[in-house]
Each structure stands twice: as structure tokens, then as C-alpha cells.
C-alpha atoms as a PDB file:
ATOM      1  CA  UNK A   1     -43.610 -31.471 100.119  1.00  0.00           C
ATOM      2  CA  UNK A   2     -43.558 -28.075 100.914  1.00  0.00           C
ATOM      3  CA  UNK A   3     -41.573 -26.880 104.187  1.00  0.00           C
ATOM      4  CA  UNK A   4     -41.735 -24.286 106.503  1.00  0.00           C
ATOM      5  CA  UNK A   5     -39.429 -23.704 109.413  1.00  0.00           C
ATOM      6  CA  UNK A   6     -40.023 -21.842 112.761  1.00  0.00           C
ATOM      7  CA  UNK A   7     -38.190 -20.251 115.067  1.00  0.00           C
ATOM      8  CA  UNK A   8     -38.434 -20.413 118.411  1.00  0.00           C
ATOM      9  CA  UNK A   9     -37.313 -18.239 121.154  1.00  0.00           C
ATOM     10  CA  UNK A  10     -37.325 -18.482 124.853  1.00  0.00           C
ATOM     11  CA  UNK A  11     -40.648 -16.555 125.282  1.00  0.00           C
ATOM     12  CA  UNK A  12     -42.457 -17.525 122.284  1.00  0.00           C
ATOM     13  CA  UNK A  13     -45.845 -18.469 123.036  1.00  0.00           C
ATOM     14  CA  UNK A  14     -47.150 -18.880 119.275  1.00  0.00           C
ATOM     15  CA  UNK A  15     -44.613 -21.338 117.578  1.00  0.00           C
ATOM     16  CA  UNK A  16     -47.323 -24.063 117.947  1.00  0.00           C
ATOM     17  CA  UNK A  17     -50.080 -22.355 116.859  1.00  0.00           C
ATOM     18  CA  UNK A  18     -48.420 -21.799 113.906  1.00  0.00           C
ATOM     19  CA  UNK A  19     -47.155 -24.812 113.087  1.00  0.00           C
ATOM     20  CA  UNK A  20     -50.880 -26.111 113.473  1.00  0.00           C
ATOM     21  CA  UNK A  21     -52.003 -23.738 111.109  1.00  0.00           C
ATOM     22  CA  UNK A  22     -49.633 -24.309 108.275  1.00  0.00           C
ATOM     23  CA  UNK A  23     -49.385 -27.900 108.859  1.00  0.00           C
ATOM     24  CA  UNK A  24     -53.660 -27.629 108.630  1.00  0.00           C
ATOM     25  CA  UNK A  25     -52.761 -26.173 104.859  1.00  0.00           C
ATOM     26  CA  UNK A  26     -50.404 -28.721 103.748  1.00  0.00           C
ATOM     27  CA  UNK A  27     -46.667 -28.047 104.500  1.00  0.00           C
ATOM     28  CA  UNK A  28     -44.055 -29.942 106.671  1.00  0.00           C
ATOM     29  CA  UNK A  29     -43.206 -27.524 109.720  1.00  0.00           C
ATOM     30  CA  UNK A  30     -39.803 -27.888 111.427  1.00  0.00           C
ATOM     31  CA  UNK A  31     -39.741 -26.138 114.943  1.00  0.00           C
ATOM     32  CA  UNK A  32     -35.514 -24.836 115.288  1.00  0.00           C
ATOM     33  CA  UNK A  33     -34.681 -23.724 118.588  1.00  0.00           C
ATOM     34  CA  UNK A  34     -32.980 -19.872 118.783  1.00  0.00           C
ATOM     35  CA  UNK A  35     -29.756 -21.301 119.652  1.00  0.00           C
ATOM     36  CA  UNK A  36     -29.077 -23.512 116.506  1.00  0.00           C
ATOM     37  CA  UNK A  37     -27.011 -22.249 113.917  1.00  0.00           C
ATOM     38  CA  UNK A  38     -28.365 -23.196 111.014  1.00  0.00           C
ATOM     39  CA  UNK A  39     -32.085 -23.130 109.456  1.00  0.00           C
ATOM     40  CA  UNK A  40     -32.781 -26.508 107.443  1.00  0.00           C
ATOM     41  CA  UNK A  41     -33.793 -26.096 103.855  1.00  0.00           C
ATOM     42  CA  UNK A  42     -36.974 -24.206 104.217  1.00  0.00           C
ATOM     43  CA  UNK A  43     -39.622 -23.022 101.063  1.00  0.00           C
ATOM     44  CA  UNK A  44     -40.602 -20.106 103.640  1.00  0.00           C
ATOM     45  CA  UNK A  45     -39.490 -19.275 107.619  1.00  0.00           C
ATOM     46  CA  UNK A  46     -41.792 -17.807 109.928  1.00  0.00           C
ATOM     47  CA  UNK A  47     -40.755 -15.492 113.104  1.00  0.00           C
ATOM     48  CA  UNK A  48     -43.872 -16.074 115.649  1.00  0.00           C
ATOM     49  CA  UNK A  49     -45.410 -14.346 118.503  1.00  0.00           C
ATOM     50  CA  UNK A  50     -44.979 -14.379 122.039  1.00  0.00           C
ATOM     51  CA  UNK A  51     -42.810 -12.275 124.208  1.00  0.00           C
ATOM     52  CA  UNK A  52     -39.002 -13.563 123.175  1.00  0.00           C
ATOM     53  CA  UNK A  53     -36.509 -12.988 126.282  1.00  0.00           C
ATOM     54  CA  UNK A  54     -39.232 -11.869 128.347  1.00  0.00           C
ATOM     55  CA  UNK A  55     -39.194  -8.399 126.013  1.00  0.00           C
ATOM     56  CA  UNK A  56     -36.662  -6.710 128.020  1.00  0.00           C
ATOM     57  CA  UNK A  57     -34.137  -4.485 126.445  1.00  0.00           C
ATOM     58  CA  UNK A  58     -36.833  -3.736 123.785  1.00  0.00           C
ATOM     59  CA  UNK A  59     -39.232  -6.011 122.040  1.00  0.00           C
ATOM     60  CA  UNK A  60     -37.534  -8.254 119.613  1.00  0.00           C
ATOM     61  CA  UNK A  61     -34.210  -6.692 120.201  1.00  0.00           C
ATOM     62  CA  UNK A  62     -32.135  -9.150 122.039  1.00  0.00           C
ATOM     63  CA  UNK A  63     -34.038 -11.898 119.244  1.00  0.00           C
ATOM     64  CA  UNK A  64     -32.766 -10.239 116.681  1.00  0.00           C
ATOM     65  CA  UNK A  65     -28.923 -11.242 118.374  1.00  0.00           C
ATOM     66  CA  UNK A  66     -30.015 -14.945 118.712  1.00  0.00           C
ATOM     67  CA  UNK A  67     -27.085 -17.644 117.124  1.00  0.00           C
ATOM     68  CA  UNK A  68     -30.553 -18.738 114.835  1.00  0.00           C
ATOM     69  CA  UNK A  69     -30.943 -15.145 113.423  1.00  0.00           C
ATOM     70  CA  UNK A  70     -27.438 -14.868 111.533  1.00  0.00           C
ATOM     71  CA  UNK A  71     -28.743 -17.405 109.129  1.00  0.00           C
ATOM     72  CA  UNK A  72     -32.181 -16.482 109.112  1.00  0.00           C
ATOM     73  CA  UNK A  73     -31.229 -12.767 108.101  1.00  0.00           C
ATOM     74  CA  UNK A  74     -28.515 -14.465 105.500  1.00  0.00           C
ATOM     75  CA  UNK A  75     -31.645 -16.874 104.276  1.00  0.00           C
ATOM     76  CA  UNK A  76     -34.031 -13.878 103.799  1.00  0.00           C
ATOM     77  CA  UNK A  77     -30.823 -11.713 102.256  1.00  0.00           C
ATOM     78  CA  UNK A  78     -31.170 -14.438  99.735  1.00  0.00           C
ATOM     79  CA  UNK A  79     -34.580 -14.663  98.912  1.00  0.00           C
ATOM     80  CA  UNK A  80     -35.862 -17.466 101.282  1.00  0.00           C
ATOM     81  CA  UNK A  81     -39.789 -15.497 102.307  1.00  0.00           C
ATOM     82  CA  UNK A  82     -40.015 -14.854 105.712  1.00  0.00           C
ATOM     83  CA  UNK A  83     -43.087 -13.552 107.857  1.00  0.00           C
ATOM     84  CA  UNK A  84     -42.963 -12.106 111.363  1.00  0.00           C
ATOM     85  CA  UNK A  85     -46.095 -12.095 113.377  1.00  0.00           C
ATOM     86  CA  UNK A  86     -46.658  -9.709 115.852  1.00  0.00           C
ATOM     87  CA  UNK A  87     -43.545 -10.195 118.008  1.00  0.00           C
ATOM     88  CA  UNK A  88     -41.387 -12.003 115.021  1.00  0.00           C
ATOM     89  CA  UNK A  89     -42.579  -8.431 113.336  1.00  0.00           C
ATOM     90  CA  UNK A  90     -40.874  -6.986 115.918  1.00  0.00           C
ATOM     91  CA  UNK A  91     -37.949  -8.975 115.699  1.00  0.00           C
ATOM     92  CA  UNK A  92     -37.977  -8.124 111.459  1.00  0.00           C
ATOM     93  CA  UNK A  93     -37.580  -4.406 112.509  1.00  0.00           C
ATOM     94  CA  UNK A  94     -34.593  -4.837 115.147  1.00  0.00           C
ATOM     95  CA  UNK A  95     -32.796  -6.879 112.127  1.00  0.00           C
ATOM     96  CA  UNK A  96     -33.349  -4.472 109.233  1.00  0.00           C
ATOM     97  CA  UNK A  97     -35.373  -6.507 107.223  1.00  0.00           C
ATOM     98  CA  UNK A  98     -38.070  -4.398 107.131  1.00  0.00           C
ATOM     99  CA  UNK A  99     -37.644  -0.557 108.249  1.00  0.00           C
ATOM    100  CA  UNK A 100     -39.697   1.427 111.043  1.00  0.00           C
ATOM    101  CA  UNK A 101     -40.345   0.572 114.672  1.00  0.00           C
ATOM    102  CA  UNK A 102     -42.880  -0.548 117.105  1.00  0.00           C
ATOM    103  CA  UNK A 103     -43.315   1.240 119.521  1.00  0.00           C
ATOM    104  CA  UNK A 104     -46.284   1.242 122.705  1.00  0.00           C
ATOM    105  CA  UNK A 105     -49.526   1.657 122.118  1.00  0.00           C
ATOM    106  CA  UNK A 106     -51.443   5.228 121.826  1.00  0.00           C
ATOM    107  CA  UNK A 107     -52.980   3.996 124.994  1.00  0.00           C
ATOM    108  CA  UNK A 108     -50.744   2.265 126.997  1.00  0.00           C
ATOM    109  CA  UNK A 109     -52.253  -0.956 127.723  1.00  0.00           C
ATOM    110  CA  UNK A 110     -51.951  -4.501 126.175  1.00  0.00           C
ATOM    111  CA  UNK A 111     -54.674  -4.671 124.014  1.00  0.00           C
ATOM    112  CA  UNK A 112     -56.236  -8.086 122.798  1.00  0.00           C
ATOM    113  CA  UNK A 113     -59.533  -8.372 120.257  1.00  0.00           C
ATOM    114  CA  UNK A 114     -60.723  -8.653 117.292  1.00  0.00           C
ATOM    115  CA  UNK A 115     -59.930  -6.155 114.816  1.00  0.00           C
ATOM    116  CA  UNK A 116     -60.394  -5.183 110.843  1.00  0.00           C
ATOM    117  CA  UNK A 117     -57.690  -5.063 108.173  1.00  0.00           C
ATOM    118  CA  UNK A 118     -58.148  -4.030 105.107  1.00  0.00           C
ATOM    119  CA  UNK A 119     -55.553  -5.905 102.286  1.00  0.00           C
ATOM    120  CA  UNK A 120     -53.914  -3.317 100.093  1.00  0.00           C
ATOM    121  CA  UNK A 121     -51.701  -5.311  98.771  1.00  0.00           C
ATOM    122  CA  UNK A 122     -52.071  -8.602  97.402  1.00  0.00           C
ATOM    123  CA  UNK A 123     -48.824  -9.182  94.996  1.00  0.00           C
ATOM    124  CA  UNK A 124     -47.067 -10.342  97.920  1.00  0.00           C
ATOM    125  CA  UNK A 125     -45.648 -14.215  98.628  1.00  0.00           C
ATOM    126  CA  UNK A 126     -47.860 -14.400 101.893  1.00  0.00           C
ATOM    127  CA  UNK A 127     -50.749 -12.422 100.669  1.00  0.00           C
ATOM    128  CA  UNK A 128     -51.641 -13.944  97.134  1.00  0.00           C
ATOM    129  CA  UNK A 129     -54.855 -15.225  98.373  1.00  0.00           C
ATOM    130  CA  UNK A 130     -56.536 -11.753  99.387  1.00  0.00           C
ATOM    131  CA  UNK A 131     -57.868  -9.790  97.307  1.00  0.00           C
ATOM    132  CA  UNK A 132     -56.411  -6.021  97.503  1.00  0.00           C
ATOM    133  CA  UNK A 133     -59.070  -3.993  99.016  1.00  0.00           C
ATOM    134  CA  UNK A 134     -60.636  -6.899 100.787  1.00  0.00           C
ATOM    135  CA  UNK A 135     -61.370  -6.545 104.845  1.00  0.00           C
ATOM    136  CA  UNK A 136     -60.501  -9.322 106.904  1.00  0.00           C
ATOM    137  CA  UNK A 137     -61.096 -10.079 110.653  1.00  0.00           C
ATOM    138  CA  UNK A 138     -57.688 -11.325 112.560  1.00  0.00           C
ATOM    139  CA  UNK A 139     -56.880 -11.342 116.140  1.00  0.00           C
ATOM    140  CA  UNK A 140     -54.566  -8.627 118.083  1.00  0.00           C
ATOM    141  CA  UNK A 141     -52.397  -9.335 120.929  1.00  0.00           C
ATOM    142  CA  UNK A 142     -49.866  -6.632 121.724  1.00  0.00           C
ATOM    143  CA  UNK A 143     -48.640  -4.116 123.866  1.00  0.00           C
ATOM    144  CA  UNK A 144     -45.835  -2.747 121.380  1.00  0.00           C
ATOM    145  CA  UNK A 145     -47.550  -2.399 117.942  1.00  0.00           C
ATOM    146  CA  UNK A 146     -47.578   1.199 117.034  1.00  0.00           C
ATOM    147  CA  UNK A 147     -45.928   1.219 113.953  1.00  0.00           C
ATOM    148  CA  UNK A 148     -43.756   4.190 113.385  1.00  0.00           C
ATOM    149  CA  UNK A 149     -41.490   5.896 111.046  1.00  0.00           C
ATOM    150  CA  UNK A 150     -40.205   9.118 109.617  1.00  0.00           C
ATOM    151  CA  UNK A 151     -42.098  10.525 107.030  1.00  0.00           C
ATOM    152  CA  UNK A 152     -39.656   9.539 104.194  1.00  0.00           C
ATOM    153  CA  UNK A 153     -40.120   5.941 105.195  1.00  0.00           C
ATOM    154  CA  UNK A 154     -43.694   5.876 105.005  1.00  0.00           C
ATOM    155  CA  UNK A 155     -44.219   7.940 101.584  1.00  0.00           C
ATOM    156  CA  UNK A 156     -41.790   5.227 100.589  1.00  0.00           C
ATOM    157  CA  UNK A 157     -43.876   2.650 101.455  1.00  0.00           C
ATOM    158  CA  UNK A 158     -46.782   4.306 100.345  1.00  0.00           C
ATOM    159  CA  UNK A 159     -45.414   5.065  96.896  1.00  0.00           C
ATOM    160  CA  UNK A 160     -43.858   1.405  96.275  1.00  0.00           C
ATOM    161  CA  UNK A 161     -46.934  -0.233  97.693  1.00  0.00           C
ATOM    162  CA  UNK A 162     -45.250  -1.926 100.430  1.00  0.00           C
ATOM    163  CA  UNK A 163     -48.331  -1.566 102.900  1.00  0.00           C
ATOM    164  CA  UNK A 164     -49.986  -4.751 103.233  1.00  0.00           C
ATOM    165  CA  UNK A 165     -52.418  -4.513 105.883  1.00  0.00           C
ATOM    166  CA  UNK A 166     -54.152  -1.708 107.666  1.00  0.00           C
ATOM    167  CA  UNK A 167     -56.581  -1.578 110.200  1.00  0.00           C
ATOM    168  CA  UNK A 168     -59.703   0.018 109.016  1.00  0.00           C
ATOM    169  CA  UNK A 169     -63.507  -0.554 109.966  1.00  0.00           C
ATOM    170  CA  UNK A 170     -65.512  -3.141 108.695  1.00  0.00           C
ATOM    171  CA  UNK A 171     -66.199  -1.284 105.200  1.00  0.00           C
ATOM    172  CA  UNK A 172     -62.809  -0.425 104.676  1.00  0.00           C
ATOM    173  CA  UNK A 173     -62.457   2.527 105.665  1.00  0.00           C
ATOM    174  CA  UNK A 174     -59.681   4.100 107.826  1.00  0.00           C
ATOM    175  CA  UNK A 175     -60.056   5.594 110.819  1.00  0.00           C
ATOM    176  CA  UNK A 176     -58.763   7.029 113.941  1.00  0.00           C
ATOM    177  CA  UNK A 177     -61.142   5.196 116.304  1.00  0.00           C
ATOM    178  CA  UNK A 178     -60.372   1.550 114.523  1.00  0.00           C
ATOM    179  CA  UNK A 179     -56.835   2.262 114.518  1.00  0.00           C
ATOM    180  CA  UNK A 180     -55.857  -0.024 117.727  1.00  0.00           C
ATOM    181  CA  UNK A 181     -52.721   1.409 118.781  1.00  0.00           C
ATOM    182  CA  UNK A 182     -52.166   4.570 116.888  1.00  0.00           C
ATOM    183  CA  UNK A 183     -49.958   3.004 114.359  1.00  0.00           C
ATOM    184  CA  UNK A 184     -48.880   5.591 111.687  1.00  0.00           C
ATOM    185  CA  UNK A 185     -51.323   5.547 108.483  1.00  0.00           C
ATOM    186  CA  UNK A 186     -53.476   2.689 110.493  1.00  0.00           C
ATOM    187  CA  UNK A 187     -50.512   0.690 108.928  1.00  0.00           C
ATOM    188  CA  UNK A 188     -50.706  -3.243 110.660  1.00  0.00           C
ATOM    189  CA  UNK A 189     -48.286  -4.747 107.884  1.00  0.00           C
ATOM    190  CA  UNK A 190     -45.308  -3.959 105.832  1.00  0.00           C
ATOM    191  CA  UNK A 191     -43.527  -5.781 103.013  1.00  0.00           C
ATOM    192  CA  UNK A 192     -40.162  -5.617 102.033  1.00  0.00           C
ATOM    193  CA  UNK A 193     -39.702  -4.527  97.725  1.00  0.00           C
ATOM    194  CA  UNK A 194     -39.562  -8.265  96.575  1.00  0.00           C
ATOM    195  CA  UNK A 195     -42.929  -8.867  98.680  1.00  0.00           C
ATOM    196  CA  UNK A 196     -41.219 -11.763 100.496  1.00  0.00           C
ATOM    197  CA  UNK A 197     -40.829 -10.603 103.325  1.00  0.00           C
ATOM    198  CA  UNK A 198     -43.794  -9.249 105.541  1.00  0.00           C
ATOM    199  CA  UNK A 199     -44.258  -8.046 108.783  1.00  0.00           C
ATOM    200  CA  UNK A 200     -47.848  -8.495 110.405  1.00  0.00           C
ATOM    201  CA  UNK A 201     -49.058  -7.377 114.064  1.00  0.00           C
ATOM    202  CA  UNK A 202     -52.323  -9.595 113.716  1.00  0.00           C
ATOM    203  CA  UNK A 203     -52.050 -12.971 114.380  1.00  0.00           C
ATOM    204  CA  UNK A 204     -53.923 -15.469 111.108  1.00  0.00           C
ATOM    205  CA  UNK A 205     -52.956 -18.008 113.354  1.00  0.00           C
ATOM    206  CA  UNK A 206     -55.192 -17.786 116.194  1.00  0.00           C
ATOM    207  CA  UNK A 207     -58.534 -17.471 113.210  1.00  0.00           C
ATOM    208  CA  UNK A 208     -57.866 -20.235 110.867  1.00  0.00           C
ATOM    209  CA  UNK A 209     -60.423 -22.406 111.540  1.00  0.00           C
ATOM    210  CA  UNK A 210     -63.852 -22.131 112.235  1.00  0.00           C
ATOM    211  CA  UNK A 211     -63.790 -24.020 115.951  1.00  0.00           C
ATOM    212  CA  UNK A 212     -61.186 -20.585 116.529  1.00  0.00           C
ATOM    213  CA  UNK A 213     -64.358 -18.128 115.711  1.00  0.00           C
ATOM    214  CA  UNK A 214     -63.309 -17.478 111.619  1.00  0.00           C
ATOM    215  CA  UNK A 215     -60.964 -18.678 108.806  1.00  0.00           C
ATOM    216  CA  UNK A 216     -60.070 -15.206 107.995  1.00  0.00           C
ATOM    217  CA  UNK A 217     -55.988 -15.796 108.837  1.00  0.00           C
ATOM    218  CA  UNK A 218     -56.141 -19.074 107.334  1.00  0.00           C
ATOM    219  CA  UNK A 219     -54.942 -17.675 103.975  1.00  0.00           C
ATOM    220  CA  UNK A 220     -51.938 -16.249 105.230  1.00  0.00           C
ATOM    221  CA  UNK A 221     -50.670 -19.823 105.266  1.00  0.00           C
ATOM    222  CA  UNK A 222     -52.392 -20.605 101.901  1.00  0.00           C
ATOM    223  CA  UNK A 223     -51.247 -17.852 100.314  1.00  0.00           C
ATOM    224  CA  UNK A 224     -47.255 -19.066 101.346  1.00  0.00           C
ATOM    225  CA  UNK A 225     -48.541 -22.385 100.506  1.00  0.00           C
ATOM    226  CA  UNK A 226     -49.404 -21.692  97.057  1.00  0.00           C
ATOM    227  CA  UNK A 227     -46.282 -19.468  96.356  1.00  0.00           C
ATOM    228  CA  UNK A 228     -44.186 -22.036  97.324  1.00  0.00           C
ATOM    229  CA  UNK A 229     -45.089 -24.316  94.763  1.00  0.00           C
ATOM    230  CA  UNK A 230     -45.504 -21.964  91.922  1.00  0.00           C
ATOM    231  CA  UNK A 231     -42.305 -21.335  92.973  1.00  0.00           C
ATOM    232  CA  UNK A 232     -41.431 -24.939  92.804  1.00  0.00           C
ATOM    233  CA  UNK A 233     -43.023 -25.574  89.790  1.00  0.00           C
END
């Protein structure tokens, strides 16, 4: 059996939605509270959304300090995949596992819709079951997801492919007005070099099953699914 763990912070508002959706694709999900100090053996780890301590200080910061996060940064140091959705993104930056910041949105309010990402990279552990250049509809919820970083960051990530997602219209193609929050390069997901661990702003969870609207998320969880047991194998 293939098992997940999430973590849960006082704030989080997504840890059951998605356990639901990667229970719905096969694996055992165990829920560990941010003040345990120790993750149980886990084929992947997810970081979910919400608004973790209330998002004062900074969004993800004071997360980032939680007892549960010493071994969850030691885990992913090791090679244990780890995703962050949207505020567990946010909580990847404040760590160092992944580099950049998130910072308010162009337009200062929370925004919440549908939106189009285009998959430009699919050699990643949560990712395998896109196809790169494919467009995908997935849910936004943030008020903190323009992505930013200096410019030697993000030709870095350009040149070693580490852009997963970006938003883009539905054809592909990137632009200003489909670009939700202003992020840098209409960039809505990063990967780490070994491509196991990925930061997303759009939540798969909440369009993984048609009574949601879509299955377009759904392979997030398949993808993590199916790299766990090739990795297994």
C-alpha cells in the first residue's frame, strides 16, 4: 500500500480535501498534527492549503517553524517527494525547499476561480501523468500567490526546466490578462532539480472528480500515485 502523509496546521482548511483525493486514487493517507515530531514512513508528504496560524507574520512563515517541519524538511533533504499546495507552497518557500517568494496579488484582492495552466514540465514525481504542453483547468484560492524572484532565479529555473505550471489561456498561450496575480513569467508551479519536490498555487484537490465540476487535478494524485510504486517496484 502506498502512503501519503499530511500535515496539518492550525489554519489549514484543505488537509481533508486532500486526503479525499488521494485516498480516491489509491493510497493510505495519515493526517500528523504540526506539533508532532516525527512524520511516519511516508512514499510522498503533502503541505496543504488553508491559512496556517491565521497568516500573520507572513504566509507560511511561522509554518515553516512548526516542531512537524524539522523532519519534514530532513525527509524531503533526503529524497522523500513532497508537494505544497497553495499555502503548503508557501510554506516550501519560507523553508528553502524551493527558492522565490509569494508575495500579494497584482491586484490586491483574494482572488478565487477557475483558471488555465499550461504543464511544461512533465518529468516530475507529481506531474508524470500530464503531458508537457498540455492545459489543464484547476481551481485558485489565494491572496498571496505572486510568485517572485530575482532574475538569476528565474533564468535558472527556466534553463533547468524547473517550471511546472503556468497560467496561460485556454490554448496555451501566456498572457498578461490570464496571469491571475501577476506572478513572474505567469509561473503557478516550481520544482526543485530532482523533480520531487513541487510547489503549486492551484489547488487539484478541489477538481478531482466530476461531482467537483472536472477531473483535471485528479492526476496530481495519480501522477504521485504511480511514482510511488515505480519507485517501489
Amino acid at each position: 500500500m502506498i502512503r501519503a502523509s499530511v500535515i496539518v496546521f492550525p489554519g489549514s482548511n484543505c488537509d481533508r480535501d486532500v486526503k479525499v483525493a488521494t485516498e480516491a486514487v489509491g493510497a493510505k493517507v495519515n493526517m500528523v498534527w504540526h506539533g508532532e515530531s516525527e512524520v511516519p514512513a511516508s512514499d510522498f508528504l503533502i503541505l496543504p492549503g488553508g491559512f496556517s496560524y491565521g497568516d500573520y507574520l507572513r504566509c507560511g512563515a511561522m509554518a515553516a517553524h512548526s516542531p512537524i517541519m524539522r523532519d519534514v524538511i530532513a525527509k524531503a533533504k533526503a529524497g522523500t517527494p513532497i508537494i505544497g499546495i497553495c499555502n503548503g507552497f508557501q510554506v516550501l518557500l519560507e523553508t528553502g525547499l524551493l527558492p522565490g517568494a509569494l508575495m500579494r496579488n497584482a491586484s490586491l484582492l483574494f482572488v478565487c476561480r477557475d483558471v488555465h495552466v499550461r504543464c511544461d514540465n512533465d518529468a516530475t514525481y507529481f506531474t508524470g501523468c500530464y503531458r508537457e504542453g498540455e492545459v489543464v483547468r484547476i481551481p485558485i484560492a489565494h491572496h498571496d500567490g505572486n510568485y517572485f524572484a530575482d532574475q538569476e532565479t528565474l533564468d535558472r529555473l527556466e534553463g533547468e526546466n524547473l517550471v511546472a505550471f503556468r497560467y496561460c489561456d485556454a490554448d496555451g498561450e501566456l498572457t498578461e490578462t490570464d496571469n491571475p496575480n501577476g506572478s513572474q513569467r505567469n509561473i503557478a508551479g516550481i520544482t526543485d532539480p530532482t523533480g520531487r519536490i513541487l510547489g503549486l498555487m492551484p489547488h487539484p484537490e478541489r477538481l478531482f472528480e466530476k461531482p467537483l465540476g472536472g477531473t483535471d487535478g485528479r492526476r496530481i494524485f495519480e501522477s504521485a500515485l504511480v511514482a510511488a510504486i515505480d519507485a517501489a517496484a
